[in-house]
C-alpha atoms as a PDB file:
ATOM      1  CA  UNK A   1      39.678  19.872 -24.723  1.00  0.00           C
ATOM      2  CA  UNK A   2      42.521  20.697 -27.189  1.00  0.00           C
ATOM      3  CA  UNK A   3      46.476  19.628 -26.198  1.00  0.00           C
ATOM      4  CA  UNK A   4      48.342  22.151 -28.785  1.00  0.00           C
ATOM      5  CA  UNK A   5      51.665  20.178 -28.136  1.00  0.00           C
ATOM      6  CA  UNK A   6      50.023  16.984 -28.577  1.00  0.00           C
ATOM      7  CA  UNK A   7      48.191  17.870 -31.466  1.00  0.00           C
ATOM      8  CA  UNK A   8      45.046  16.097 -29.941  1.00  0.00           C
ATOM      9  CA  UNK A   9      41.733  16.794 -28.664  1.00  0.00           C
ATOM     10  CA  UNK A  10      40.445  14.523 -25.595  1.00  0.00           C
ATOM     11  CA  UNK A  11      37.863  14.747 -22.393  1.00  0.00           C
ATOM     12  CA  UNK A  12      39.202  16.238 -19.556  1.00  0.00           C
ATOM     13  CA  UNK A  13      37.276  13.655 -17.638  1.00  0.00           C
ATOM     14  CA  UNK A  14      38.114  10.686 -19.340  1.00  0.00           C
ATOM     15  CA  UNK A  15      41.725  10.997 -19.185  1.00  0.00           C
ATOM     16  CA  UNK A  16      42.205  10.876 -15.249  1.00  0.00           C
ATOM     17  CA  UNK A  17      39.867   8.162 -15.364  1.00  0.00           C
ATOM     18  CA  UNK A  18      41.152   5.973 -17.443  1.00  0.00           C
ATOM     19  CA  UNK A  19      44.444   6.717 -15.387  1.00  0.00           C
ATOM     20  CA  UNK A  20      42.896   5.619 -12.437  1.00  0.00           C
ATOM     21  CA  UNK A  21      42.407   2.815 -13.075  1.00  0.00           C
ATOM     22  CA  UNK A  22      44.972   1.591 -14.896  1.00  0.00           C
ATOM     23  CA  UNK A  23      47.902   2.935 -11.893  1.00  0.00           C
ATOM     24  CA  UNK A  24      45.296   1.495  -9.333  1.00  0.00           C
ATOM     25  CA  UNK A  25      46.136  -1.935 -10.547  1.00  0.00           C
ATOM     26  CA  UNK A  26      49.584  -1.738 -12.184  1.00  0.00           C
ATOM     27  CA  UNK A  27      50.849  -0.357  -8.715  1.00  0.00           C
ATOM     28  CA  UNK A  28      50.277  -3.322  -7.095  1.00  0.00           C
ATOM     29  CA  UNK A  29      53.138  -5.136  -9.133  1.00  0.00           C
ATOM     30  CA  UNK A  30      55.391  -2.082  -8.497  1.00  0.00           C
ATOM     31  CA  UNK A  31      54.362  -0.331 -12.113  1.00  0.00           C
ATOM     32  CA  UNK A  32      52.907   3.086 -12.816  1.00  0.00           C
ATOM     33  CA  UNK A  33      51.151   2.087 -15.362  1.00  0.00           C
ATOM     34  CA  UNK A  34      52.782   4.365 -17.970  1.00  0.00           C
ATOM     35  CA  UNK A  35      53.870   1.280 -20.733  1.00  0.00           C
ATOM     36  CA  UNK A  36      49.604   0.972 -20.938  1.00  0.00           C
ATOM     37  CA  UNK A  37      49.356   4.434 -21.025  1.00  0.00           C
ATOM     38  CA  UNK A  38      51.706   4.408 -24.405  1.00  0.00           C
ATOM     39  CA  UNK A  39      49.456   2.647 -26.524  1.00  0.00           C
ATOM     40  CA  UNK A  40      46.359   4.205 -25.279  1.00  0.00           C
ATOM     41  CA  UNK A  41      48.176   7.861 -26.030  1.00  0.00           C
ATOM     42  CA  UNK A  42      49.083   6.393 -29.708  1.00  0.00           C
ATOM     43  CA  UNK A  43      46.153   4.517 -30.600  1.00  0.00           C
ATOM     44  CA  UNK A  44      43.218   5.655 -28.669  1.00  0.00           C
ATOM     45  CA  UNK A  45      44.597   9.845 -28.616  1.00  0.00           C
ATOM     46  CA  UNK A  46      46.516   8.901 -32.108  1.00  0.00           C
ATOM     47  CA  UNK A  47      49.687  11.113 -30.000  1.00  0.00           C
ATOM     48  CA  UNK A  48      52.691   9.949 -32.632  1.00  0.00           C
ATOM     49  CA  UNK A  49      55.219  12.555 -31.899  1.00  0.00           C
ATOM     50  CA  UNK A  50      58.233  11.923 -29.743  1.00  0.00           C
ATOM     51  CA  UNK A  51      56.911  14.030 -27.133  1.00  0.00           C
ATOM     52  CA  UNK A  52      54.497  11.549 -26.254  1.00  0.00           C
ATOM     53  CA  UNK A  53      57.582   9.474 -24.492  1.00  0.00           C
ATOM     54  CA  UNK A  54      58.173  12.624 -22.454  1.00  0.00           C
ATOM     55  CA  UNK A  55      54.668  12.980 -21.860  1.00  0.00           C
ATOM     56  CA  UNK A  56      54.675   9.622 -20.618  1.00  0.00           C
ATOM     57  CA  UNK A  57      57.525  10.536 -18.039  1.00  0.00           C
ATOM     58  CA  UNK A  58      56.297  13.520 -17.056  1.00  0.00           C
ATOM     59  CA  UNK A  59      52.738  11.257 -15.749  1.00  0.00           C
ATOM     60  CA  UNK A  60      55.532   9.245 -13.825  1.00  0.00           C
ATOM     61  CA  UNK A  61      56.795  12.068 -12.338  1.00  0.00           C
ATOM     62  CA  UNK A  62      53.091  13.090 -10.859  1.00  0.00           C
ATOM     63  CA  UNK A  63      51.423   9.940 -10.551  1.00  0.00           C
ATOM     64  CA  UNK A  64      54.368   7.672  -8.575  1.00  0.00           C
ATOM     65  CA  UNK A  65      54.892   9.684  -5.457  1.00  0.00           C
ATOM     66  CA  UNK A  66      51.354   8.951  -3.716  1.00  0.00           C
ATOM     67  CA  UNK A  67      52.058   5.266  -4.423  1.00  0.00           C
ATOM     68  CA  UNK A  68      55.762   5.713  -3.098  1.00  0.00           C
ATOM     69  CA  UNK A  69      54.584   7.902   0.131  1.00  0.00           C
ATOM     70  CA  UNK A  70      52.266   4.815   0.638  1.00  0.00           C
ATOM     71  CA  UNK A  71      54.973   2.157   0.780  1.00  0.00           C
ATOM     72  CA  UNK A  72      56.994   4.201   2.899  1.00  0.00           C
ATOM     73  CA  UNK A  73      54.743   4.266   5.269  1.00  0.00           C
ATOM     74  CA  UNK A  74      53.796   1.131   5.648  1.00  0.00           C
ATOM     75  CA  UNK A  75      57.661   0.010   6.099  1.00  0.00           C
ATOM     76  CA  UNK A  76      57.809  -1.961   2.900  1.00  0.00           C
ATOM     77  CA  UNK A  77      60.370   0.172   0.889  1.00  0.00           C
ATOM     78  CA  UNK A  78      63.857  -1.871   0.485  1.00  0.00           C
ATOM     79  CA  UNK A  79      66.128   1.534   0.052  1.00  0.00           C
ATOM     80  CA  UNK A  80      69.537  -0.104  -0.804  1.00  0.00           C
ATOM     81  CA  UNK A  81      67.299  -1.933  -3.683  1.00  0.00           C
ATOM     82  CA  UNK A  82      66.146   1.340  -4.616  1.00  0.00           C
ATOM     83  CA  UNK A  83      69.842   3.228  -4.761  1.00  0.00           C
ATOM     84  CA  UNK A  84      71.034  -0.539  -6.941  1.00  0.00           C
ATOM     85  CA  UNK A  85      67.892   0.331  -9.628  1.00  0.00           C
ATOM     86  CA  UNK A  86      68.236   4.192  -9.484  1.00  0.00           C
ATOM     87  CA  UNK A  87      72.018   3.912  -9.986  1.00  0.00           C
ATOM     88  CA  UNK A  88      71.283   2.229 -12.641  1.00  0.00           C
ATOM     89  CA  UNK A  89      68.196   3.204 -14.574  1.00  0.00           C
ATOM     90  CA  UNK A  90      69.514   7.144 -14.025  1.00  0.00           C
ATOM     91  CA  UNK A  91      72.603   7.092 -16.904  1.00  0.00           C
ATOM     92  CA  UNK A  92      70.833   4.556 -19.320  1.00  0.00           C
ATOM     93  CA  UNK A  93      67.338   6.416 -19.311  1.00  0.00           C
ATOM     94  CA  UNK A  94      69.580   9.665 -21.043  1.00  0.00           C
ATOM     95  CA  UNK A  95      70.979   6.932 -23.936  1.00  0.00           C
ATOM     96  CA  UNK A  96      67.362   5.849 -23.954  1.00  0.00           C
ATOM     97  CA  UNK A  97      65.631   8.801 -24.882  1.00  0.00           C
ATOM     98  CA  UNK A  98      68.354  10.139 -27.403  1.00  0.00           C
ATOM     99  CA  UNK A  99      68.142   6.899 -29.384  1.00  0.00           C
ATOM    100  CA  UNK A 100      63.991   7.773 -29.335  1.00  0.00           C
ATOM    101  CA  UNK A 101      65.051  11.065 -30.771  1.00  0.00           C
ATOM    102  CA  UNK A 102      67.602   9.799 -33.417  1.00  0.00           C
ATOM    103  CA  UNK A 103      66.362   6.645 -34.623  1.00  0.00           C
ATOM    104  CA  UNK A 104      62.521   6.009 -33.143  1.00  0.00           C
ATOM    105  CA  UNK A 105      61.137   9.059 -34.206  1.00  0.00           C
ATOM    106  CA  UNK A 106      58.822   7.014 -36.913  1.00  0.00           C
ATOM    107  CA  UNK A 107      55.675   5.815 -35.196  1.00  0.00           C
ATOM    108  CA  UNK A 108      55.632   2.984 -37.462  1.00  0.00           C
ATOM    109  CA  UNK A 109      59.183   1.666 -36.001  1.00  0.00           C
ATOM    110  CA  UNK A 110      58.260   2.672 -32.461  1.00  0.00           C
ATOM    111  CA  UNK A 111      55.465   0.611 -32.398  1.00  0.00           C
ATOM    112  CA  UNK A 112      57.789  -2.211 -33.537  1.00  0.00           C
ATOM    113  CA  UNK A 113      60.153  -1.062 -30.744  1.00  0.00           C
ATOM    114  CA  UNK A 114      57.712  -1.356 -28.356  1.00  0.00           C
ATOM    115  CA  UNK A 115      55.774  -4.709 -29.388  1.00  0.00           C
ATOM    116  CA  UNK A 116      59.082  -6.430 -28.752  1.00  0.00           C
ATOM    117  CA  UNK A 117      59.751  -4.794 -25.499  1.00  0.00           C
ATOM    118  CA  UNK A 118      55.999  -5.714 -24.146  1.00  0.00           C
ATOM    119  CA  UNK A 119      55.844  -9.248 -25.694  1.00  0.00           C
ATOM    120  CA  UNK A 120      59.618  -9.845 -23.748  1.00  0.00           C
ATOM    121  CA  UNK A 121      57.853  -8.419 -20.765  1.00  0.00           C
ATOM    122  CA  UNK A 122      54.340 -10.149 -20.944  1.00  0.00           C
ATOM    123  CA  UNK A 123      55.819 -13.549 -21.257  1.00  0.00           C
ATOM    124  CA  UNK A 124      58.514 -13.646 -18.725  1.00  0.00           C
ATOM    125  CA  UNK A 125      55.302 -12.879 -16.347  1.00  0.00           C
ATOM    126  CA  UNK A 126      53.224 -15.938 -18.042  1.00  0.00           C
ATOM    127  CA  UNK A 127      56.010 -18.356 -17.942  1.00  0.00           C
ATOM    128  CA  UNK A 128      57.135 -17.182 -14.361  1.00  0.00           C
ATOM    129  CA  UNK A 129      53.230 -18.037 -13.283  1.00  0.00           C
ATOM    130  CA  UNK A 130      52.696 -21.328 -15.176  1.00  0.00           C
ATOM    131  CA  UNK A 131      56.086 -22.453 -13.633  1.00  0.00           C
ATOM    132  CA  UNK A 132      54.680 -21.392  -9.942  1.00  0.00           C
ATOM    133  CA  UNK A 133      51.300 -23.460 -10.740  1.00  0.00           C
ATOM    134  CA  UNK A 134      53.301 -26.701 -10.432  1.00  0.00           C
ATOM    135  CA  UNK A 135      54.153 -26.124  -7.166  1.00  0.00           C
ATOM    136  CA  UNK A 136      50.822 -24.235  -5.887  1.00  0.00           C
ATOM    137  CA  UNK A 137      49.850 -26.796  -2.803  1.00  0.00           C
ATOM    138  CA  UNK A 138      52.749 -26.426  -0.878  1.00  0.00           C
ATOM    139  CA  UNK A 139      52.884 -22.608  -1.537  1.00  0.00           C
ATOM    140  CA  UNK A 140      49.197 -22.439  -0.393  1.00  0.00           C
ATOM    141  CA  UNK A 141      50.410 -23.663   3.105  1.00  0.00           C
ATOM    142  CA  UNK A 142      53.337 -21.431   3.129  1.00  0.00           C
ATOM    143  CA  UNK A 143      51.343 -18.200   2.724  1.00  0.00           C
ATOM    144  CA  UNK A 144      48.651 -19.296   5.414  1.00  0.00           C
ATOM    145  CA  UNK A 145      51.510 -19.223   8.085  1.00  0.00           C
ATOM    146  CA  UNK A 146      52.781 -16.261   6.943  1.00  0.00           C
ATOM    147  CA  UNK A 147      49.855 -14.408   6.800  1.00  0.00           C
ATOM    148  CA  UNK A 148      50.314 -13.845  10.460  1.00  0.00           C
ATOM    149  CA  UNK A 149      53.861 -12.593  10.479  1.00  0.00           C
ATOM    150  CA  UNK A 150      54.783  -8.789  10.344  1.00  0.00           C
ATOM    151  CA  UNK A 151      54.123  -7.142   6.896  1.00  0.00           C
ATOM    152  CA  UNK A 152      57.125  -4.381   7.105  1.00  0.00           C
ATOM    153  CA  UNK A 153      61.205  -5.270   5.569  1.00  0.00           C
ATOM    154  CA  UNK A 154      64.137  -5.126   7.940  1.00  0.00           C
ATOM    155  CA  UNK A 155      67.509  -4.396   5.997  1.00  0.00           C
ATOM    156  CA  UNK A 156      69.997  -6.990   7.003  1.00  0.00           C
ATOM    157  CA  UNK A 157      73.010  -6.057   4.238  1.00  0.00           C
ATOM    158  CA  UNK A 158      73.986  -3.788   2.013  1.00  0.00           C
ATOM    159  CA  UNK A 159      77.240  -3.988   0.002  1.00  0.00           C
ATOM    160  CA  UNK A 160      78.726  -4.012  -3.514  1.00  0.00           C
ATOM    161  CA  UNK A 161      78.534  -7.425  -3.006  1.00  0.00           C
ATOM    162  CA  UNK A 162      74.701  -8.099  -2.092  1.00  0.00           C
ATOM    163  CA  UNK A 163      71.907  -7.028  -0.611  1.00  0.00           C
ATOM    164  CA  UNK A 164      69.519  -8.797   2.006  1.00  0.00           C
ATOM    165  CA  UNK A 165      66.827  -7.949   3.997  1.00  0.00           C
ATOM    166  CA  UNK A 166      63.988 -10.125   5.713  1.00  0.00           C
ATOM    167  CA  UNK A 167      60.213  -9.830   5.333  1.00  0.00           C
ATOM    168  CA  UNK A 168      57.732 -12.194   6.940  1.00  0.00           C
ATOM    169  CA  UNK A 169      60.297 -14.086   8.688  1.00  0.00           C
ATOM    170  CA  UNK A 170      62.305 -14.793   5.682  1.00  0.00           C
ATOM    171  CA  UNK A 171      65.356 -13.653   4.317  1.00  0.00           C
ATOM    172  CA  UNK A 172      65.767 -12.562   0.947  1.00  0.00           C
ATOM    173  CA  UNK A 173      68.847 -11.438  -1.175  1.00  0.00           C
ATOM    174  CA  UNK A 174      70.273 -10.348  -4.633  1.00  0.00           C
ATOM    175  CA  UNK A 175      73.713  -9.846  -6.241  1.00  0.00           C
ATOM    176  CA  UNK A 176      73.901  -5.706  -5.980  1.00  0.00           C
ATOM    177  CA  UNK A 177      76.215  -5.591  -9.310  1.00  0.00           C
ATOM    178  CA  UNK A 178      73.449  -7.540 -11.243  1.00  0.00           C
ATOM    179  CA  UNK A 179      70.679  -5.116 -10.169  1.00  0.00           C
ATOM    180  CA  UNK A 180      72.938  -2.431 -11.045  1.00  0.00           C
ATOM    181  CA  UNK A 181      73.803  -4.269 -14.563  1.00  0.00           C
ATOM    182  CA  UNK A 182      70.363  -4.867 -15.584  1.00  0.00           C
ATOM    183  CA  UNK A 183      69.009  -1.950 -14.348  1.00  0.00           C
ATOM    184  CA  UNK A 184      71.296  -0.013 -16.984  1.00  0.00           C
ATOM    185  CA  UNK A 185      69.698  -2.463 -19.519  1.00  0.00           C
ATOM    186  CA  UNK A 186      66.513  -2.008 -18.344  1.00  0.00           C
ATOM    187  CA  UNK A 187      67.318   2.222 -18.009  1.00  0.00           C
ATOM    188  CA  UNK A 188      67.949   2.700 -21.777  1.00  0.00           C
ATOM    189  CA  UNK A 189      65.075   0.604 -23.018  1.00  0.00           C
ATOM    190  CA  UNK A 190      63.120   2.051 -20.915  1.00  0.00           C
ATOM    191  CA  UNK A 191      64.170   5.913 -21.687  1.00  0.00           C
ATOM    192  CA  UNK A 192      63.353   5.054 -25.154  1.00  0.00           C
ATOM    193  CA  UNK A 193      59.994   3.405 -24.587  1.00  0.00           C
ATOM    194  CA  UNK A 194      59.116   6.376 -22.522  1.00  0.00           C
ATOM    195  CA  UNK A 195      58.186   4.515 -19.253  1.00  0.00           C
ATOM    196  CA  UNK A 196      61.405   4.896 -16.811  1.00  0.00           C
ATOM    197  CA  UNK A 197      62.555   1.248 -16.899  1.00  0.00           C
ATOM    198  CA  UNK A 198      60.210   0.151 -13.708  1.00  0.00           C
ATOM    199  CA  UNK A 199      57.535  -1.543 -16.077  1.00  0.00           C
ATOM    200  CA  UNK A 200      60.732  -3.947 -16.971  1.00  0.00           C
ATOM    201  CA  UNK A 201      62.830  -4.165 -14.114  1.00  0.00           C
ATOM    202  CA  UNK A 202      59.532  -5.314 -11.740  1.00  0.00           C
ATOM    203  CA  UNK A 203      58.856  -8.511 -13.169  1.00  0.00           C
ATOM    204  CA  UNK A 204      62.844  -9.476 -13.501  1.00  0.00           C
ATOM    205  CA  UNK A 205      63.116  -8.825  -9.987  1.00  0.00           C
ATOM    206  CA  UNK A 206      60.346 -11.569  -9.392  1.00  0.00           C
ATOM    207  CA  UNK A 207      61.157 -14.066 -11.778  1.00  0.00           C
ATOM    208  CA  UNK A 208      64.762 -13.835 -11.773  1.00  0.00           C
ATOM    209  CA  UNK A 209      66.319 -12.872  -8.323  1.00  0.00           C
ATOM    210  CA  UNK A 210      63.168 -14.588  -6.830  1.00  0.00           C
ATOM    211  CA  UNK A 211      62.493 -11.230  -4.939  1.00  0.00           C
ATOM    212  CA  UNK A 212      58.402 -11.203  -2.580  1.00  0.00           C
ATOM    213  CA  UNK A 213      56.745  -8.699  -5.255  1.00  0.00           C
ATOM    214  CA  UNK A 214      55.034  -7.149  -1.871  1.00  0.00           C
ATOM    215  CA  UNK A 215      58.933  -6.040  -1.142  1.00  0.00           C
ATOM    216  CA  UNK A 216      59.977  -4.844  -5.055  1.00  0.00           C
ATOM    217  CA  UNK A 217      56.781  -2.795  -5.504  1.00  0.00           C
ATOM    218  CA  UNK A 218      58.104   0.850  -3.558  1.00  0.00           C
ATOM    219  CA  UNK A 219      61.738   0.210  -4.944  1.00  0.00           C
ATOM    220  CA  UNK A 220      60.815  -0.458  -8.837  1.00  0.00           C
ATOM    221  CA  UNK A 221      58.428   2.987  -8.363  1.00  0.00           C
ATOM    222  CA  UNK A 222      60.778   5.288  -6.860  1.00  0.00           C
ATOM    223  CA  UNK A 223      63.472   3.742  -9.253  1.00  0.00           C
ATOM    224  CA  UNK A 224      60.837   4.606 -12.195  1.00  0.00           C
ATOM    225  CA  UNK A 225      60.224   8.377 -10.201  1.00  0.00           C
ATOM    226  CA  UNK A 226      64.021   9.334  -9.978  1.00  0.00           C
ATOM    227  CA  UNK A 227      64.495   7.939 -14.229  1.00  0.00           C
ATOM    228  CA  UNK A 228      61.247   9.872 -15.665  1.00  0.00           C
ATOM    229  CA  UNK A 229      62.203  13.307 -13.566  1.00  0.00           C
ATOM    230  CA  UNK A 230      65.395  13.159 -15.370  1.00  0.00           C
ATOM    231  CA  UNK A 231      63.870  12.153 -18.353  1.00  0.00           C
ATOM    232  CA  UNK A 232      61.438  14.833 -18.268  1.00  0.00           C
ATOM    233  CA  UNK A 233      64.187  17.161 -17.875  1.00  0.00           C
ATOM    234  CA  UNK A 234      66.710  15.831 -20.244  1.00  0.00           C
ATOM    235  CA  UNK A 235      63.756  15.984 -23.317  1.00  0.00           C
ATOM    236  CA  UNK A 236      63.154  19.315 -21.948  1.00  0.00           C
ATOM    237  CA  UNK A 237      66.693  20.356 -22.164  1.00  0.00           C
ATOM    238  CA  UNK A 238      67.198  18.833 -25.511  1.00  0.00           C
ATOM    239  CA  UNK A 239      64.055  20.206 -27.609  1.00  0.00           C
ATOM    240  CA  UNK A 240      66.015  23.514 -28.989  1.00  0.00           C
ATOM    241  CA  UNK A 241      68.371  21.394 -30.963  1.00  0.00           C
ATOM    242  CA  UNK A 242      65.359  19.352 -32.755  1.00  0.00           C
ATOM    243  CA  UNK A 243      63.219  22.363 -33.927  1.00  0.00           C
ATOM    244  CA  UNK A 244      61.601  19.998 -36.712  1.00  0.00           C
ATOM    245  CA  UNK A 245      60.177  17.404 -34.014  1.00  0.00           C
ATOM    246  CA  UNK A 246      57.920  17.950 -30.930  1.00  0.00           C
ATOM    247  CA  UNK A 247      60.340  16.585 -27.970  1.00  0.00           C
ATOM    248  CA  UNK A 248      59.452  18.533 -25.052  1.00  0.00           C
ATOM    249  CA  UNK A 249      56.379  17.052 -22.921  1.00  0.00           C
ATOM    250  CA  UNK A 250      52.614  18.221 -23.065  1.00  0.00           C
ATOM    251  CA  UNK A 251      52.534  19.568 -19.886  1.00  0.00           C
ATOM    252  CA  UNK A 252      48.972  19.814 -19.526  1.00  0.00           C
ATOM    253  CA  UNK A 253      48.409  16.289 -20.654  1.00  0.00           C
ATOM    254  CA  UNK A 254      50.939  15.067 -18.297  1.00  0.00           C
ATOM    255  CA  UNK A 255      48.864  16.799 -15.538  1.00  0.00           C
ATOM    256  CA  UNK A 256      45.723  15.485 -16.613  1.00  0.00           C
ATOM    257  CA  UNK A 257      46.599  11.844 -16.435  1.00  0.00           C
ATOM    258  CA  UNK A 258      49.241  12.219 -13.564  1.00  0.00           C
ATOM    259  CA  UNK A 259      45.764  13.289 -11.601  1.00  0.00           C
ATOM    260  CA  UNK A 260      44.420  10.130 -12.243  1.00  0.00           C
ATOM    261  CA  UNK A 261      47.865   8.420 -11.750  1.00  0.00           C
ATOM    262  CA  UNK A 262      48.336   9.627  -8.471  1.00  0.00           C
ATOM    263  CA  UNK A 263      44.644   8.956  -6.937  1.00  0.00           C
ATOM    264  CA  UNK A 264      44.985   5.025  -8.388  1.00  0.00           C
ATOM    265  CA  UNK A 265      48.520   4.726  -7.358  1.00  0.00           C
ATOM    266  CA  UNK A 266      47.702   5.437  -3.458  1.00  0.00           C
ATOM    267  CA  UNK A 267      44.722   3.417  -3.617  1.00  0.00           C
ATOM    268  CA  UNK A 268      46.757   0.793  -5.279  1.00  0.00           C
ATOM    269  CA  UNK A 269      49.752   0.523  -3.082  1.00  0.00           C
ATOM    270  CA  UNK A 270      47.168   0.803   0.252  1.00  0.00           C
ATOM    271  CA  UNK A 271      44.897  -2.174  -0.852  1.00  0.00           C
ATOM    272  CA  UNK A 272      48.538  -4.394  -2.087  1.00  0.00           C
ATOM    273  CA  UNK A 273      48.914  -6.286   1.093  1.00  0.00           C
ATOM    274  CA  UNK A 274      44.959  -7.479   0.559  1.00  0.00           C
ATOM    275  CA  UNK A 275      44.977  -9.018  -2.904  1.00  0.00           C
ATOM    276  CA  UNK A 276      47.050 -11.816  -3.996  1.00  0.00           C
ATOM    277  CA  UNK A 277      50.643 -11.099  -6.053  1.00  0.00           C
ATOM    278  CA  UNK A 278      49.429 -14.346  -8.573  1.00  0.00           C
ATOM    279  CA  UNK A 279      46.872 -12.587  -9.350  1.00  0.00           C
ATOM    280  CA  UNK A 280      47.935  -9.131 -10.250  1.00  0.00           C
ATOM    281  CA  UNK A 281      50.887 -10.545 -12.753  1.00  0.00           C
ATOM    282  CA  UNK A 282      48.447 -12.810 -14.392  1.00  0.00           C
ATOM    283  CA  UNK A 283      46.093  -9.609 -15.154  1.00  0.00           C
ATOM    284  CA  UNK A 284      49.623  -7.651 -15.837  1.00  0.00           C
ATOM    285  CA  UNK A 285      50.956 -10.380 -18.257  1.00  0.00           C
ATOM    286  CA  UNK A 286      47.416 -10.908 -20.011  1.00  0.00           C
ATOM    287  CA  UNK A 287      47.107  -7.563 -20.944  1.00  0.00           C
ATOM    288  CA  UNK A 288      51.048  -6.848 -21.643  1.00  0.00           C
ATOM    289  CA  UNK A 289      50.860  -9.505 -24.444  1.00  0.00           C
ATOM    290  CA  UNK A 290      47.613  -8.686 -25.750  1.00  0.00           C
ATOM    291  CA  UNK A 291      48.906  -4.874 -26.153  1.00  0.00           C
ATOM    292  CA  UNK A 292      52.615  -6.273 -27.666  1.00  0.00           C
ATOM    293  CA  UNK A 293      50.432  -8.286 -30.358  1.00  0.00           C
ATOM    294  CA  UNK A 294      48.242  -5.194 -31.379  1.00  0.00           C
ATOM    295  CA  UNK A 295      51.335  -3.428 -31.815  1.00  0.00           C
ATOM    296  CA  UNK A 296      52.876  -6.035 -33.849  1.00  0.00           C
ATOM    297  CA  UNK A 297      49.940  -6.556 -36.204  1.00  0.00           C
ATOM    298  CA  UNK A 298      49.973  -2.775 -36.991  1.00  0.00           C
ATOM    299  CA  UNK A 299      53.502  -2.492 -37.858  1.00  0.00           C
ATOM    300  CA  UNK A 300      52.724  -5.524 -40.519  1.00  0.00           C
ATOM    301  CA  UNK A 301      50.188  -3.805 -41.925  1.00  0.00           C
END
């Protein structure tokens, strides 16, 4: 099947697929899966323009809300984490994309771009899980007992000045102002890489604020929902005053992996609670760093 915006032919069958599986995992950890789906548009479609970022968004936009309806549901979403990364992520996905635009257009500099932004990624995971491994007997004992407790979040606070909540019967909390503050980081990186800033912002909410990834995983996708549907829109809006590029999405591209998206998110987020956080971020991590050295290699060459 031909994508006339993308400039690319690919199986309608293959695409959702692939999808699928990649959201049914990277849900788990509170991703949609879209900083894999990057590469795999550039180097497996060969999709260079800087439409593909918008492309990438637009997927968000109709993958994420199966996963997010899921999470809801099951009483794990932390909403005052949510509003901190949204509030965030919102103004510094618009400074994100225009710098795409402006100065990223080249394929051979976004794939330098982007190498540095998965290998930062991939190894704040590894570290954060060879760190853990010291301390792995007592933690076994720890998540026997609370096994048994409820698996839903109970809000305790929310103020400028934190917020708390407790989950299994234990009480976790963060600075709101650095959520916001990184989040804004996280937003403009992750406008430009296309992805909505959740792919970042999940495993700093982990390894830094020390946040249960079974708690982060609804927030970091709705935060990553609310950037990309204003991303969408804002490449949308700015297309007519970049005639010489493609900027606007590939609508039916989008659709065709959001498909998948969506199936592998809700499957994802559902079978969460069952498989253990270690080893999600190890697979996460493994494959981040692999895909950040591939990138890296090309732009050398």
């Amino acid at each position: 099947m031909y994508f006339p915006v993308a400039g690319i032919e690919a199986s309608p069958i293959a695409l959702p697929l692939v999808t699928f599986i990649v959201s049914f995992f990277a849900s788990m950890g509170g991703i949609s899966g879209a900083f894999l789906l990057l590469p795999f548009q550039m180097s497996v479609l060969h999709y260079t323009n800087p439409s593909v970022s918008a492309t990438n968004q637009f997927y968000n936009v109709v993958a994420i809300p199966s996963g997010v309806y899921r999470y809801i549901r099951e009483k794990r979403m932390v909403w005052p984490l949510t509003i901190a990364v949204a509030a965030g992520t919102l103004p510094g996905v618009f400074i994100g994309a225009y710098a795409h635009i402006v100065w990223l257009h080249d394929p051979r500099q976004f794939k330098l771009f982007a190498a540095v932004v998965l290998l930062y990624i991939g190894c704040r995971l590894l570290w954060d899980l060879l760190k853990k491994k010291a301390v792995k007997q007592s933690a076994v004992k720890e998540q026997k007992s609370a096994a048994a407790r409820p698996f839903e979040v109970e809000v305790l606070e929310f103020s400028l000045r934190r917020i708390a909540y407790t989950f299994q019967g234990e009480t976790h909390a963060c600075p709101t102002l650095g959520i916001f503050l990184l989040s804004l980081i996280v937003g403009i990186v992750g406008g430009a890489y296309g992805i909505g800033g959740g792919a970042i912002i999940a495993p700093f909410l982990v390894a830094w604020f020390r946040l249960p990834v079974h708690t982060t995983s609804g927030a970091t996708l709705m935060g990553t929902f609310l950037t990309s549907v204003a991303g969408v829109v804002f490449y949308k809006l700015i297309a007519p005053f970049f005639p010489g590029q493609s900027v606007a999405p590939d609508w039916m591209l989008g659709l065709f992996l959001g498909v998948g998206g969506m199936a592998g998110m809700y499957c994802g987020a559902r079978a969460q609670k069952f498989v253990s956080a270690t080893a999600i971020k190890w697979l996460l991590g493994v494959v981040i760093v692999g895909t950040a050295v591939k990138y890296a290699l090309e732009y050398i060459r």
